[in-house]
Protein backbone atom coordinates (compact mmCIF):
# COMPACT_ATOMS: atom_id res chain seq x y z
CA UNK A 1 17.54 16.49 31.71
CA UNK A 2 16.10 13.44 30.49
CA UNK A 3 14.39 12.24 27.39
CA UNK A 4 11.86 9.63 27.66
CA UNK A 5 12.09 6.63 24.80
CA UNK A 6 9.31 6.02 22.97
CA UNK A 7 8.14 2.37 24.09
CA UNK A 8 8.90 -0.37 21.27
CA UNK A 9 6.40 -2.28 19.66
CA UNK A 10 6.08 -5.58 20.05
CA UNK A 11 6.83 -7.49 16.47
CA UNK A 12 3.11 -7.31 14.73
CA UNK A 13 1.85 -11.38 14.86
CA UNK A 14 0.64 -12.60 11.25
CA UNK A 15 -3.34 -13.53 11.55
CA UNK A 16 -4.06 -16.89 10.42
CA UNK A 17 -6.12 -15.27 7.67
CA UNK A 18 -2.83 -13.91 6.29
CA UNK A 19 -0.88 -17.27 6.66
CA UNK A 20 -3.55 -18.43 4.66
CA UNK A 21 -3.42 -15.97 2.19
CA UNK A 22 0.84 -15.76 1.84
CA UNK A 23 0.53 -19.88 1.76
CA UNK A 24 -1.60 -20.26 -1.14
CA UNK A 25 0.25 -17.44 -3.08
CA UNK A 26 3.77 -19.62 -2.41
CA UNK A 27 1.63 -22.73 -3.45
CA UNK A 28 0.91 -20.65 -6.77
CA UNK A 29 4.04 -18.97 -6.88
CA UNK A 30 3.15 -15.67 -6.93
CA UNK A 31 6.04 -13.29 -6.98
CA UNK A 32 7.07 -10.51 -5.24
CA UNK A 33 4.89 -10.78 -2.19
CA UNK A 34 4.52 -7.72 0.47
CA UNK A 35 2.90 -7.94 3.16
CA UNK A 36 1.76 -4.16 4.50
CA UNK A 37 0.51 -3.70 7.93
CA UNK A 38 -1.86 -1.03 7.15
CA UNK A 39 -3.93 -1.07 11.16
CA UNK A 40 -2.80 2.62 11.62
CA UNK A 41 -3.59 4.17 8.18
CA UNK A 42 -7.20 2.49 7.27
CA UNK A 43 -10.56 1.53 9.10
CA UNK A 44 -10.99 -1.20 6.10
CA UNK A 45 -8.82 -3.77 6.48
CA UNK A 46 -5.55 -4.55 9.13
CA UNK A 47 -3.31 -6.02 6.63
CA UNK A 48 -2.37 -5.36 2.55
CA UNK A 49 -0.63 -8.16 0.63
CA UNK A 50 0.47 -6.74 -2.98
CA UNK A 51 2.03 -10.07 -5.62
CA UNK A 52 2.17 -10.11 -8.68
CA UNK A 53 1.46 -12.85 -11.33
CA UNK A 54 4.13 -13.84 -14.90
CA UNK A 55 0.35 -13.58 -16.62
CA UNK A 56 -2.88 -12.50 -16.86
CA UNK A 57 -3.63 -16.86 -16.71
CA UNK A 58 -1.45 -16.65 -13.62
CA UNK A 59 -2.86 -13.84 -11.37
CA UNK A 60 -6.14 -15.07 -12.29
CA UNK A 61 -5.05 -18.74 -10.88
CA UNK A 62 -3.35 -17.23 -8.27
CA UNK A 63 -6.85 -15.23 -7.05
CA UNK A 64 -8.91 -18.21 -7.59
CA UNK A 65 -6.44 -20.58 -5.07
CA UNK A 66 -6.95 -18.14 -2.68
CA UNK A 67 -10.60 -17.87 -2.72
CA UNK A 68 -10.83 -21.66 -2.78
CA UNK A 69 -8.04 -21.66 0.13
CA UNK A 70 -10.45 -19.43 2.39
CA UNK A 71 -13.34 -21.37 1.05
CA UNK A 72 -12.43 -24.48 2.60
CA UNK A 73 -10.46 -22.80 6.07
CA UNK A 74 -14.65 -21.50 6.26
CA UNK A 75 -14.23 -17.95 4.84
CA UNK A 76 -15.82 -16.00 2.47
CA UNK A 77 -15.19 -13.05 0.62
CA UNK A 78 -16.66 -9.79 1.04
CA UNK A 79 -15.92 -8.99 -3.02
CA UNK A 80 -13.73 -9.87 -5.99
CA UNK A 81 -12.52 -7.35 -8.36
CA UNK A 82 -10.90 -7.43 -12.36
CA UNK A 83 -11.07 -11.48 -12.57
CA UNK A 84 -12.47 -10.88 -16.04
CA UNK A 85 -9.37 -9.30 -17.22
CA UNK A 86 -6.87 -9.98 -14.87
CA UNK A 87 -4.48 -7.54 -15.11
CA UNK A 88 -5.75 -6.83 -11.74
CA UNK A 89 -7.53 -8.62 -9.73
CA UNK A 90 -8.44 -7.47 -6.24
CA UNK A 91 -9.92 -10.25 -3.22
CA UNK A 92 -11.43 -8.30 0.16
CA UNK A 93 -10.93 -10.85 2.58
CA UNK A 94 -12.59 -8.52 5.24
CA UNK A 95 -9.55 -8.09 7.34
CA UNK A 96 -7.41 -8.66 4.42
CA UNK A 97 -7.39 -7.38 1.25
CA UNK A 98 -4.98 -8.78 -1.44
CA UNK A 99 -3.85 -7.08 -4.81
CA UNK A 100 -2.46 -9.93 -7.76
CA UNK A 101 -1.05 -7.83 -10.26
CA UNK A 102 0.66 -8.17 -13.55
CA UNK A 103 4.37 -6.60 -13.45
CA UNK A 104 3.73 -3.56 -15.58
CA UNK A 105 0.16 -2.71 -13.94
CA UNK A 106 1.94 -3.25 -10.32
CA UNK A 107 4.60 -0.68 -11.23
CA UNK A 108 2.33 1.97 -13.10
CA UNK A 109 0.06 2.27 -9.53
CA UNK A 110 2.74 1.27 -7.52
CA UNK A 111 0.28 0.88 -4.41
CA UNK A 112 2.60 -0.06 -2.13
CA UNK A 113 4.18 3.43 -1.94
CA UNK A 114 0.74 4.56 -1.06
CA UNK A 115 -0.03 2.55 1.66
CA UNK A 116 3.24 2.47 3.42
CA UNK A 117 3.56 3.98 6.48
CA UNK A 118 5.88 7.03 6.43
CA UNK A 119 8.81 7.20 8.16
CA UNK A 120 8.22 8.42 11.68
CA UNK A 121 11.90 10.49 11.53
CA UNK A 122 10.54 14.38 11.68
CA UNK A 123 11.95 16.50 9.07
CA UNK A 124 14.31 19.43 10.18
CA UNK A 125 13.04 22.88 9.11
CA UNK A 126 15.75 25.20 7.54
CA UNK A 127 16.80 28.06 8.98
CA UNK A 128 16.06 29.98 5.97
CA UNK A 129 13.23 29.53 4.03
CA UNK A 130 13.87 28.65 0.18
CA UNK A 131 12.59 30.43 -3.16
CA UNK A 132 10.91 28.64 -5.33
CA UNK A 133 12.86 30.42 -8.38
CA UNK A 134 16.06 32.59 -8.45
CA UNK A 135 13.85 35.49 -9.53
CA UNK A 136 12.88 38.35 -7.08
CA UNK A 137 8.65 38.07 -6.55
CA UNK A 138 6.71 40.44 -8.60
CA UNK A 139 5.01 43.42 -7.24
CA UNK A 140 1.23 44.02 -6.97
CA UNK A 141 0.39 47.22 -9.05
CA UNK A 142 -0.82 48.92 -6.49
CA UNK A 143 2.52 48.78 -4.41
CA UNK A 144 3.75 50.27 -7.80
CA UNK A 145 1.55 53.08 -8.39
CA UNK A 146 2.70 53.71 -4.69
CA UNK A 147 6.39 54.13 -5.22
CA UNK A 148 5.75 56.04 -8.14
């Protein structure tokens, strides 16, 4: 009996919209960068990239670089979210959106965990099914008035 193999992607390419983006956050020095490949989970955009910023001054300076970066590579953004308070700000690059976060803010949504793909192992099923509790279920009344 054989098993076919699922075929192996090819290594997904970076756009040059995204070298863009990852270049100016280096230049800036944002920190933590991730890069999510997010093609198979959302119409809206093909790629994620989460960083976060040492201060509200910093992920507001690190937004702006990109904007201006795009700017002058002749690209414009679709929208630009939180640069008032920067805690958050958010830059829809159309195919790419981008998150600068503060620390804390970045690890109260944690985004990432909600856009990354889940692991494509299936789970096994057990044999036996589990309780929720160690207590036997309770019976309807009228399957007592029954017995009784």
């Amino acid at each position: 009996m054989t098993t076919l193999a699922r075929p192996r992607r090819a290594p997904r390419r970076k756009s040059v919209l995204e070298k863009l983006v990852l270049a100016a956050l280096d230049e800036m020095k944002a920190v933590n960068v991730k890069l999510l490949d997010v093609r198979e989970l959302t119409d809206i955009a093909d790629a994620m990239i989460v960083a976060s910023g040492t201060s509200d001054r910093h992920v507001r300076a690190i937004a702006q670089r990109v904007l201006e970066k795009a700017r002058e590579a002749g690209l414009r953004a679709l929208g630009v979210e939180g640069q008032r308070e920067a805690e958050w700000v958010l830059v829809d690059l159309q195919d790419v959106l981008l998150h600068v976060m503060l620390p804390r803010v970045r690890e109260f949504y944690s985004i990432e965990q909600l856009w990354e793909a889940p692991s494509r192992t299936p789970r096994r099923a057990s044999s036996t099914p589990r309780r929720a509790s160690s207590t036997p279920p309770r019976r309807r009344a009228s399957a007592r008035a029954a017995v009784q």
